[in-house]
N, C-alpha and C. Protein backbone atom coordinates (compact mmCIF):
# COMPACT_ATOMS: atom_id res chain seq x y z
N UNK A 1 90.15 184.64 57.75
CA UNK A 1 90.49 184.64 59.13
C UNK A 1 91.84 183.94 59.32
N UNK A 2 92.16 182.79 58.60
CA UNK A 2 93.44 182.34 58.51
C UNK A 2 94.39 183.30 57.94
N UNK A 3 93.95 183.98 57.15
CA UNK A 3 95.26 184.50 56.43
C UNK A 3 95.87 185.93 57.85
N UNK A 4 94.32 186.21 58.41
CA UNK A 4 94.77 187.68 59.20
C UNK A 4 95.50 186.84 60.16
N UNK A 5 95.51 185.53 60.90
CA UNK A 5 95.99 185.06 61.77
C UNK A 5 97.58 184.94 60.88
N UNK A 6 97.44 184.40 60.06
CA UNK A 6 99.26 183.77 59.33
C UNK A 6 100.07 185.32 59.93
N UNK A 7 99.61 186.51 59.33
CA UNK A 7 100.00 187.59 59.12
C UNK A 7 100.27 188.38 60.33
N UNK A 8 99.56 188.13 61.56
CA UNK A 8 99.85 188.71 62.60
C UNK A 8 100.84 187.45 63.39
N UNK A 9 101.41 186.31 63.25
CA UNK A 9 102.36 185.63 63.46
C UNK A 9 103.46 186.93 63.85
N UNK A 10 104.27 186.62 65.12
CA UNK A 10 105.64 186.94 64.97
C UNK A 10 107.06 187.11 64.29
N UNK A 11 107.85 187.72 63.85
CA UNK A 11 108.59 186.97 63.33
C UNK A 11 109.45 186.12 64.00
N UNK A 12 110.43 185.23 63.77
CA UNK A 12 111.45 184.48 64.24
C UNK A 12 110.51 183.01 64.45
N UNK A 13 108.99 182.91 64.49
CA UNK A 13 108.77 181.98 64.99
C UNK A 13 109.13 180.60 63.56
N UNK A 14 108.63 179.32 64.52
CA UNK A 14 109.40 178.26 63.57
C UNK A 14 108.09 178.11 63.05
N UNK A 15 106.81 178.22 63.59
CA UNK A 15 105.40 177.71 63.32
C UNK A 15 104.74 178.98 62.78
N UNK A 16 104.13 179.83 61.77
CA UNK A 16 103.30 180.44 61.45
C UNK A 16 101.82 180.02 60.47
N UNK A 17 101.37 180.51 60.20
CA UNK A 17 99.76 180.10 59.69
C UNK A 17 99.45 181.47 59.21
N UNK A 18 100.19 180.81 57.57
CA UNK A 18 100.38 180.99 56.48
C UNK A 18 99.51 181.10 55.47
N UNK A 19 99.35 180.88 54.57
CA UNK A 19 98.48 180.57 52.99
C UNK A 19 99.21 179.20 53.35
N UNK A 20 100.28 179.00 52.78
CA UNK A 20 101.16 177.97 51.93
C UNK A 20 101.06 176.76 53.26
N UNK A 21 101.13 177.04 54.41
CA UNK A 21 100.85 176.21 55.48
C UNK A 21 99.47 175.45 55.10
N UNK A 22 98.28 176.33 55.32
CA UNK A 22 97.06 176.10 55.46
C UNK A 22 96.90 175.28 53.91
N UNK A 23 97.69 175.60 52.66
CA UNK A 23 97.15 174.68 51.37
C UNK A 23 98.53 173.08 51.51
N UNK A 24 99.52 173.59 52.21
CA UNK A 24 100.58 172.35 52.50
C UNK A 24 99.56 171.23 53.57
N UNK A 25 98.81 171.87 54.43
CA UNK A 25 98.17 171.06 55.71
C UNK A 25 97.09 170.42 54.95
N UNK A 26 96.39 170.76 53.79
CA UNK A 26 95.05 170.78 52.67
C UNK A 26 95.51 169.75 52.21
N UNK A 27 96.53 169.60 51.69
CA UNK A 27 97.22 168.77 50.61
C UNK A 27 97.41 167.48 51.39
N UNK A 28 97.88 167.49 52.78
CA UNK A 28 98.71 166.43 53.83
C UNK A 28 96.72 165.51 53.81
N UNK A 29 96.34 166.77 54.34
CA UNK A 29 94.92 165.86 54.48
C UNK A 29 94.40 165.21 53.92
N UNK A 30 94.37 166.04 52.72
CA UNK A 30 93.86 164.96 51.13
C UNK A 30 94.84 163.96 50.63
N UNK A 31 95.68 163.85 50.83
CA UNK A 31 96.68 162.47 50.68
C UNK A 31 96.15 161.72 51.41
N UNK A 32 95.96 161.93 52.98
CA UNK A 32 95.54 160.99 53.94
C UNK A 32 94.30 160.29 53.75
N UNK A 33 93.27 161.17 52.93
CA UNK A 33 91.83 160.75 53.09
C UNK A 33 92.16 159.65 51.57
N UNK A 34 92.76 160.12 50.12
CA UNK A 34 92.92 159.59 49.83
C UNK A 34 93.49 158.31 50.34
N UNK A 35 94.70 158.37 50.51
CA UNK A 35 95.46 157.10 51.17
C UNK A 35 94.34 156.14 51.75
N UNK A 36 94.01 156.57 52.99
CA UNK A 36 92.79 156.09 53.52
C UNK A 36 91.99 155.19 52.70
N UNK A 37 91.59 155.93 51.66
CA UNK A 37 90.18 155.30 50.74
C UNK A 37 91.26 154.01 49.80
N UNK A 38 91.82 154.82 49.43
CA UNK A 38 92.86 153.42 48.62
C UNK A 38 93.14 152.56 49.25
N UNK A 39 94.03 152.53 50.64
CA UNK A 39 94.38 151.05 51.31
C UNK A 39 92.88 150.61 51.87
N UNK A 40 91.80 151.05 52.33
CA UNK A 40 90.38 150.98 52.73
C UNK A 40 90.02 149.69 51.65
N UNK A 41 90.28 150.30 50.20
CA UNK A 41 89.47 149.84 49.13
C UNK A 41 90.65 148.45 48.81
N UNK A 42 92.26 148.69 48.99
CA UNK A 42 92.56 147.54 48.81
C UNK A 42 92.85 146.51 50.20
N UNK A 43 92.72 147.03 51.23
CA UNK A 43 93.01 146.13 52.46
C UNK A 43 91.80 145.71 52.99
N UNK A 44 90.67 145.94 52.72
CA UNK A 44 89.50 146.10 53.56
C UNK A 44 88.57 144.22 53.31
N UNK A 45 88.87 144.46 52.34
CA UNK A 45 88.37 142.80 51.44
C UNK A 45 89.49 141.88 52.78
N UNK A 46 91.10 141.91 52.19
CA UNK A 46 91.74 140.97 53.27
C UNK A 46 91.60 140.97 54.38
N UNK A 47 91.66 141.88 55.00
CA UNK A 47 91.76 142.42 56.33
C UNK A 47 90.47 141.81 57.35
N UNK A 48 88.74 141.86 56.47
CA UNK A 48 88.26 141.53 56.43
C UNK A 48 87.82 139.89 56.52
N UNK A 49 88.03 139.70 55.42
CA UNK A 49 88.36 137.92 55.33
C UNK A 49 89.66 137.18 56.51
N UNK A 50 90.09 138.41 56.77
CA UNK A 50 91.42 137.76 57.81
C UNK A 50 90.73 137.23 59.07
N UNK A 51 89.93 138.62 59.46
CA UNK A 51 89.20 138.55 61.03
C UNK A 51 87.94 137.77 60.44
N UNK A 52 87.38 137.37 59.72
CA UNK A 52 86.19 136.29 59.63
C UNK A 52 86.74 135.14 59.75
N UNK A 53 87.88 134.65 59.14
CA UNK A 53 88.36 133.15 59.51
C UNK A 53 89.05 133.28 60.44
N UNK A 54 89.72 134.65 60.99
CA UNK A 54 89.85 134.14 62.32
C UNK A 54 88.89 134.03 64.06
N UNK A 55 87.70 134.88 63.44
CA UNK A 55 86.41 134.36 64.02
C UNK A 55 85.95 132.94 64.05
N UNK A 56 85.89 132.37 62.41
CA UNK A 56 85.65 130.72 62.13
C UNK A 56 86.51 130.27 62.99
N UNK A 57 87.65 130.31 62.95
CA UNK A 57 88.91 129.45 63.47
C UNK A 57 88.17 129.52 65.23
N UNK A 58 88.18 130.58 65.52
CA UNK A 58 88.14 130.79 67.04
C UNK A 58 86.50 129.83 67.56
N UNK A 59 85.64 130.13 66.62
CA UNK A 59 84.43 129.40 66.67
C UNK A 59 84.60 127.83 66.76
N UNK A 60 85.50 127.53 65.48
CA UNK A 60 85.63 126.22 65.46
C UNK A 60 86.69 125.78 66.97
N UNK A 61 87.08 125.90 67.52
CA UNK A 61 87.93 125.67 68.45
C UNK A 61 86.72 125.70 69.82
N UNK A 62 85.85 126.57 69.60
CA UNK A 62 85.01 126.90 70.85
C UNK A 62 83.62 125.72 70.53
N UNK A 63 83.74 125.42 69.27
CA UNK A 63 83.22 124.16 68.86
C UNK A 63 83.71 122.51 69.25
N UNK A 64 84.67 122.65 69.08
CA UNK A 64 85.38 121.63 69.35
C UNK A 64 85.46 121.50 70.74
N UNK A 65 85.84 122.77 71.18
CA UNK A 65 85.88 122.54 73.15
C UNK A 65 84.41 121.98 73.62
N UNK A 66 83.74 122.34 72.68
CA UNK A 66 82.18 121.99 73.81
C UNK A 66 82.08 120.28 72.82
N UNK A 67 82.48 119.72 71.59
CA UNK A 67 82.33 118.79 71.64
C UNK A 67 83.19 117.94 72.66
N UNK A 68 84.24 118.18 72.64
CA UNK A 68 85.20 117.76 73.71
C UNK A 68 84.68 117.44 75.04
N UNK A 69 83.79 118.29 75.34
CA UNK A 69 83.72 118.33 76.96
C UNK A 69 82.36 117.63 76.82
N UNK A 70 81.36 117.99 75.91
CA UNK A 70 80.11 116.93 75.54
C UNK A 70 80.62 115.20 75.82
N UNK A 71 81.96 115.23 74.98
CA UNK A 71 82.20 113.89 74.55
C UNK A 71 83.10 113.17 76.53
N UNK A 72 83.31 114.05 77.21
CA UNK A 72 84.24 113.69 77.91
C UNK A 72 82.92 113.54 79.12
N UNK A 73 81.81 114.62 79.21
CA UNK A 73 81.23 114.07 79.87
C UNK A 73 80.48 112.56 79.56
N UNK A 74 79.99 112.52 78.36
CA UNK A 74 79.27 111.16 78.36
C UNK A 74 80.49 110.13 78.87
N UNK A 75 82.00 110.26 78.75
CA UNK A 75 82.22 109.35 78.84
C UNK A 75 82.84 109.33 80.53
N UNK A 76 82.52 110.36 81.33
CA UNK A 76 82.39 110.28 82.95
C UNK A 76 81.63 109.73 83.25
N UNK A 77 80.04 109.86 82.17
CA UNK A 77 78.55 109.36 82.56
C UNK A 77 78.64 107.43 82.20
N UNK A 78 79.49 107.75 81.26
CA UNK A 78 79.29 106.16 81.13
C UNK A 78 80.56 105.32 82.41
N UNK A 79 81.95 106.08 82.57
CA UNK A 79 82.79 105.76 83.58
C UNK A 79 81.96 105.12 84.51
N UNK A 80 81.12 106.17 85.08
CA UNK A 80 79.95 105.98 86.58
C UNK A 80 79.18 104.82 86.33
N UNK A 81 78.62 105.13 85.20
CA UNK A 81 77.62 104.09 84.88
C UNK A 81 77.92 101.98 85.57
N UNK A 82 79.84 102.39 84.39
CA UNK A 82 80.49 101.11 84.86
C UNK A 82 80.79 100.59 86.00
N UNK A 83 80.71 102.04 86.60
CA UNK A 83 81.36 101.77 88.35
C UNK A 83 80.30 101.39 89.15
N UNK A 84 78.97 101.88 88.89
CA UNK A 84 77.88 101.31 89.26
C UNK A 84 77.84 99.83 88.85
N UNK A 85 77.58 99.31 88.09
CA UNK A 85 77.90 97.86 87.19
C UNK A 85 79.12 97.11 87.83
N UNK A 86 80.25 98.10 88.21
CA UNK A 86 81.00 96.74 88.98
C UNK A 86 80.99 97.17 90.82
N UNK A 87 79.82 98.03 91.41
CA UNK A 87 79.65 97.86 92.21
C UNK A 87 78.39 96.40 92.46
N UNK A 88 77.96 96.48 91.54
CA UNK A 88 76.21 95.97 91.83
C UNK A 88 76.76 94.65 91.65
N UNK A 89 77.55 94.64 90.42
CA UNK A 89 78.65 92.72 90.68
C UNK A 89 79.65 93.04 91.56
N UNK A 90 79.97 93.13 92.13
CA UNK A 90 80.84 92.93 93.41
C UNK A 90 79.64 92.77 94.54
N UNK A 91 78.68 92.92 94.44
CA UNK A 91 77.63 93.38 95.82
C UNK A 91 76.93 91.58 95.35
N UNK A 92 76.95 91.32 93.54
CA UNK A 92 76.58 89.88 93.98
C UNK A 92 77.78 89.24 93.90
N UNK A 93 78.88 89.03 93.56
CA UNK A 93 79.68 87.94 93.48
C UNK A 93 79.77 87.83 95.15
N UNK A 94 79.49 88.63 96.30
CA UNK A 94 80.03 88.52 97.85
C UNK A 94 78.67 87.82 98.50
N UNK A 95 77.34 88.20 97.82
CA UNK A 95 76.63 87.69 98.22
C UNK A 95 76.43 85.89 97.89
N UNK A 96 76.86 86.21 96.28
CA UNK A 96 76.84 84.29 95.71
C UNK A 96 77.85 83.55 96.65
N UNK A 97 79.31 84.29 97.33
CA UNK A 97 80.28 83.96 97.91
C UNK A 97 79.54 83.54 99.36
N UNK A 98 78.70 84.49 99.95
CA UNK A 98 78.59 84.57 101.20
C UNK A 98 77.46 83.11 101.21
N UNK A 99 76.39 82.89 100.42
CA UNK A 99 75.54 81.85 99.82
C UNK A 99 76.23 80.22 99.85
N UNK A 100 77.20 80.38 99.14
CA UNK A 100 78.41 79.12 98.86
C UNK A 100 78.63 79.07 99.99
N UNK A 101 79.16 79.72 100.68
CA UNK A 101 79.89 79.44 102.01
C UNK A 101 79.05 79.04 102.95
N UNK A 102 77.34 79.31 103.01
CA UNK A 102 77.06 78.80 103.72
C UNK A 102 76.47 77.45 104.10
N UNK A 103 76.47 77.05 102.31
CA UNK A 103 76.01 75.65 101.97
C UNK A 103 76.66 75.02 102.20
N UNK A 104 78.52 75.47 101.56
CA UNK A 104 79.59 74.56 102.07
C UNK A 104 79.49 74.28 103.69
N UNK A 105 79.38 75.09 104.92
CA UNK A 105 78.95 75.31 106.24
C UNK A 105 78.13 73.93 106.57
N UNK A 106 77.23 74.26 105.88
CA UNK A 106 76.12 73.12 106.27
C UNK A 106 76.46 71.70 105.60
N UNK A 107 76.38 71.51 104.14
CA UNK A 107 77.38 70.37 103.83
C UNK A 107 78.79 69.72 105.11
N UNK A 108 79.52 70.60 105.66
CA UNK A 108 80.08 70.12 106.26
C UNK A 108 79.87 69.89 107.71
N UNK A 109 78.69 70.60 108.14
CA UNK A 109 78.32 70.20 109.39
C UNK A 109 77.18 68.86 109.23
N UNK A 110 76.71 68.70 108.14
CA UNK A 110 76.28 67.38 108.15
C UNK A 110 77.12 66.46 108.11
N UNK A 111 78.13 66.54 107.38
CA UNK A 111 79.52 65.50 106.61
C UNK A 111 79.62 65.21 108.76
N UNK A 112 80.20 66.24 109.24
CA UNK A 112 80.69 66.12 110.62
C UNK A 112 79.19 65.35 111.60
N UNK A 113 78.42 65.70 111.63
CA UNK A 113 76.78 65.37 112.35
C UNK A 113 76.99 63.60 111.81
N UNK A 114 76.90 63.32 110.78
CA UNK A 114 77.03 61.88 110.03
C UNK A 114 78.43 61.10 110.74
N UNK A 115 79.30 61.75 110.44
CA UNK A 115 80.28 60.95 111.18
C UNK A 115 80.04 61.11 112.36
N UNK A 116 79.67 62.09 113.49
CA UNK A 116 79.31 61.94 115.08
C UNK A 116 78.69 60.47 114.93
N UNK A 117 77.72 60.77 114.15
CA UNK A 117 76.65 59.42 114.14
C UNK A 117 77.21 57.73 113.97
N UNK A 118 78.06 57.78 112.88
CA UNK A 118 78.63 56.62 112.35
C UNK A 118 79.19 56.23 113.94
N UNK A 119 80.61 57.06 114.50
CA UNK A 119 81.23 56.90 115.70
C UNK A 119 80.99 56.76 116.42
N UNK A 120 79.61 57.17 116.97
CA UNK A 120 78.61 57.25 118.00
C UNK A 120 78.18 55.47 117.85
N UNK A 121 77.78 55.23 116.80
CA UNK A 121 77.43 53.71 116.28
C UNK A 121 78.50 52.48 116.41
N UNK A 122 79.64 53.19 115.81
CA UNK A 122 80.36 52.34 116.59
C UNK A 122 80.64 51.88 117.95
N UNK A 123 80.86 53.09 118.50
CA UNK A 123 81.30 53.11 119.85
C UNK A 123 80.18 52.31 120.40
N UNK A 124 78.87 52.33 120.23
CA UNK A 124 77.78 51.80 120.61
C UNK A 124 78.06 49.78 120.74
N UNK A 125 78.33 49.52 119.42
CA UNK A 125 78.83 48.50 118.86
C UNK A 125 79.97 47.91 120.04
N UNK A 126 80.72 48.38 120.00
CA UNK A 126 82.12 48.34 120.45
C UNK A 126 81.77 47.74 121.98
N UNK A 127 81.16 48.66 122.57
CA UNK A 127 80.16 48.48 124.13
C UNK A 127 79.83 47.35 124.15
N UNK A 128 78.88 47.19 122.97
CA UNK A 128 77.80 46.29 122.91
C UNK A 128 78.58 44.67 123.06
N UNK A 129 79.90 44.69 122.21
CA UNK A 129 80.33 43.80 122.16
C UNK A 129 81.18 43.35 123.40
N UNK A 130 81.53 44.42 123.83
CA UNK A 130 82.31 44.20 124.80
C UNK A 130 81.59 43.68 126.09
N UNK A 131 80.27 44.51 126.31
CA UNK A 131 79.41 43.16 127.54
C UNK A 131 79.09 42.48 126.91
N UNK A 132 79.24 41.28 125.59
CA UNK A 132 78.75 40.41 125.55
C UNK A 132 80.15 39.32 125.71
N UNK A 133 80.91 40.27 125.29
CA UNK A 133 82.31 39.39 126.06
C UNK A 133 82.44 39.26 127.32
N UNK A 134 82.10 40.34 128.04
CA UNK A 134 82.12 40.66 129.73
C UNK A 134 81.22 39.31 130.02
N UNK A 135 80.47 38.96 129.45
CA UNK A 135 79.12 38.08 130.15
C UNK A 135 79.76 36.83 129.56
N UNK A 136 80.34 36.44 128.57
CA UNK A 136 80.56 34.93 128.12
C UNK A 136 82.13 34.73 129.47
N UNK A 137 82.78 35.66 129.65
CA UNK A 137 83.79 35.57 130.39
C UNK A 137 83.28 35.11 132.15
N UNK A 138 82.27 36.09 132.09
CA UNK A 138 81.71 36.21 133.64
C UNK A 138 81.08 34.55 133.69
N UNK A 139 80.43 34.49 132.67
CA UNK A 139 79.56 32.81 132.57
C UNK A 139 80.49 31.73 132.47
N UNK A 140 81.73 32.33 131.89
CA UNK A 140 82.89 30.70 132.10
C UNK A 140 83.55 30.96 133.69
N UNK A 141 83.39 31.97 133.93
CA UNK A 141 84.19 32.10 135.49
C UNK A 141 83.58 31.62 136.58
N UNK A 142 81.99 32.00 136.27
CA UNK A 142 81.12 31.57 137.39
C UNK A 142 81.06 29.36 136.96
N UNK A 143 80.78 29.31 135.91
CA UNK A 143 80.69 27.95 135.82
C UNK A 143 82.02 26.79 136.22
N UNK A 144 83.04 27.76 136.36
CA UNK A 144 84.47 27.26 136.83
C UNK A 144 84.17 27.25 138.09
N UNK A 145 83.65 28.10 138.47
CA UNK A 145 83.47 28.30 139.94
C UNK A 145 82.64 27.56 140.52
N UNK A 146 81.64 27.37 140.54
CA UNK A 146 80.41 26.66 140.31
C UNK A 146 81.02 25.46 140.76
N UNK A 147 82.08 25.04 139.11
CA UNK A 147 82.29 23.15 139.34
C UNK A 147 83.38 23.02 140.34
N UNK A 148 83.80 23.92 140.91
CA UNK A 148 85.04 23.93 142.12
C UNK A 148 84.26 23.92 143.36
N UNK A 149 83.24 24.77 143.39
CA UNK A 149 82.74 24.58 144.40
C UNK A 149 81.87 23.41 144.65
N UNK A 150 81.21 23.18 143.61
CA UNK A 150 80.59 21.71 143.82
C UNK A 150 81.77 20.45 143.89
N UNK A 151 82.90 20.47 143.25
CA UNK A 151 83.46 19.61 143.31
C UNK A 151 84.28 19.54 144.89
N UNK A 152 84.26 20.63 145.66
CA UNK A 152 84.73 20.71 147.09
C UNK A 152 83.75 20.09 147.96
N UNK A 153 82.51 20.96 147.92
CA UNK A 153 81.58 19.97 148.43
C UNK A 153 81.34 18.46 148.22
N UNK A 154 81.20 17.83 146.90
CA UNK A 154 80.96 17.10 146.87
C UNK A 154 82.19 15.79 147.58
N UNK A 155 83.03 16.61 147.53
CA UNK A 155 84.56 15.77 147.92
C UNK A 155 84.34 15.52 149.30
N UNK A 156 83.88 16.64 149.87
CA UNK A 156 83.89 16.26 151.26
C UNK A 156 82.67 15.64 152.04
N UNK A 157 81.53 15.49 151.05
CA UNK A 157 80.44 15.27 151.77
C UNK A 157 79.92 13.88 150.76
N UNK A 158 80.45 13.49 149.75
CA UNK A 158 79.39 12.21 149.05
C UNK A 158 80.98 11.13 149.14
N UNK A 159 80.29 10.48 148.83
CA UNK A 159 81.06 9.07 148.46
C UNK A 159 81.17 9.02 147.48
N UNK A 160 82.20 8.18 146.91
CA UNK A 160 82.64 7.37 145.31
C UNK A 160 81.01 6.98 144.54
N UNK A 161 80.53 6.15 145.02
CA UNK A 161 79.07 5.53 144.61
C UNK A 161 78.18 6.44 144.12
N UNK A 162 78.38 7.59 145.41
CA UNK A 162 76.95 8.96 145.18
C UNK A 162 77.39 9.78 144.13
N UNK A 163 78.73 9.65 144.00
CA UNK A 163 79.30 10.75 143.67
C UNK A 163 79.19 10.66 142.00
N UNK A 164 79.28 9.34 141.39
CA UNK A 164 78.94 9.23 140.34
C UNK A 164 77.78 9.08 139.73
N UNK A 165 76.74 8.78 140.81
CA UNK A 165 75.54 8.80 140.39
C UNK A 165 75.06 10.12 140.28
N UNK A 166 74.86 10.87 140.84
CA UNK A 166 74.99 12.92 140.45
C UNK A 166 75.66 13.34 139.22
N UNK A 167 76.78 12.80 139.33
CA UNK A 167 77.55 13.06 138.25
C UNK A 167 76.99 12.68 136.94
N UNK A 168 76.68 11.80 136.74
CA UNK A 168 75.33 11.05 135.35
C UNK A 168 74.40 12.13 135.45
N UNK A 169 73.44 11.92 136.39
CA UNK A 169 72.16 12.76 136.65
C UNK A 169 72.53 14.25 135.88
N UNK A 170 73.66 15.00 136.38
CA UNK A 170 73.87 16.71 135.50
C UNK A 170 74.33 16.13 134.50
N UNK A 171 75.33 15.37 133.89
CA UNK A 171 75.70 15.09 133.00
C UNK A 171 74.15 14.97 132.10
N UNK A 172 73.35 14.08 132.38
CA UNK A 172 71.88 13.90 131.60
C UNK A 172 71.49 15.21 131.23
N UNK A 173 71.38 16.13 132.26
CA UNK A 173 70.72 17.28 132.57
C UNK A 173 71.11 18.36 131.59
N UNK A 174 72.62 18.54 131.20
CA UNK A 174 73.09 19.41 131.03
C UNK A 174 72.98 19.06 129.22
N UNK A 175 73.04 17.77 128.89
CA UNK A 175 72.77 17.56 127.58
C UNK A 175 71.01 18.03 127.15
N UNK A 176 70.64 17.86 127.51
CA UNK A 176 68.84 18.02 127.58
C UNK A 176 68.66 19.65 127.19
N UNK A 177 69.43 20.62 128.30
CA UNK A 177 69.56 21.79 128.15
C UNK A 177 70.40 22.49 127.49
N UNK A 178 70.04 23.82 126.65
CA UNK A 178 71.07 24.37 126.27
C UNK A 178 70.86 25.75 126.60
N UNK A 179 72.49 26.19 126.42
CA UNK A 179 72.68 27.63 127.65
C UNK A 179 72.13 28.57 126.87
N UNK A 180 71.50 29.87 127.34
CA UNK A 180 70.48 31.03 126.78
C UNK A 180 71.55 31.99 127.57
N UNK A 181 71.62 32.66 126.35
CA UNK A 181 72.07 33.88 126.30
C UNK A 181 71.25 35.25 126.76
């Protein structure tokens, strides 16, 4: 069937289908299939081993990424962990702070309550002393007074004679007694 086809070809054409075509096209093929089987038989081993380690390679990398990200989360998990840890000490160092402060508070409102007291004591003191000065002052003023006024009266109303005889009499009197506070 090839050959009636070669044969009814045109002439002038550049392409006919031939004998010598159809065993030239035979020949092209069987080079190829050969070829084929030869580089097959010597490329197939490398070619082979090429794309397996570069599978390994790609594996190991897709290995490494998930240790990577294994390793990066624990260490977000432990990050948190710490941040928890210096929240929970910060939550006591404000509370031990807030604690201190309020002892110091009270320490010093006693320190202050104690001194009210001391000052308060003084001042008390201070008073105290001061009417007992008020009263030794008032008791020499009145007794000044006292001997002025008795000594007016007596000026105008006793005699020399009477006058010394009274005069003995408190004089007695006043030794006998002593002044109460």
């Amino acid at each position: 069937m090839v050959s009636l086809l070669a044969q009814t070809a045109p002439e002038g054409r550049v392409f006919g289908l031939d004998l010598q075509t159809f065993f030239s096209g035979s020949l092209q093929l069987l080079n190829g299939i050969i070829l084929a089987i030869a580089l097959s038989w010597l490329l197939y081993k490398p070619v082979k081993e090429f794309l397996r380690k570069r599978a390994d390679r790609i594996q190991d990398e897709i290995d490494q990424a998930e240790a990577t990200m294994t390793k990066g989360n624990e260490l977000i998990a432990e990050y948190d962990k710490k941040i928890e840890e210096i929240d929970q000490e910060r939550i006591e160092i404000l509370e031990a702070a807030r604690l201190t402060a309020e002892d110091e508070a009270k320490v010093i409102l006693a320190e202050a309550q104690k001194e009210a007291q001391e000052i308060k004591k003084r001042s008390l003191e201070s008073v105290s002393k001061e009417q007992t000065r008020f009263q030794e002052e008032s008791r020499l003023y009145i007794i000044e007074l006292a001997s002025i006024m008795a000594e007016k009266y007596l000026t105008q109303n006793i005699d020399d004679e009477s006058q010394n005889k009274l005069f003995e009499e408190t004089l007695a009197k006043l030794e006998e007694t002593q002044w109460l506070n």
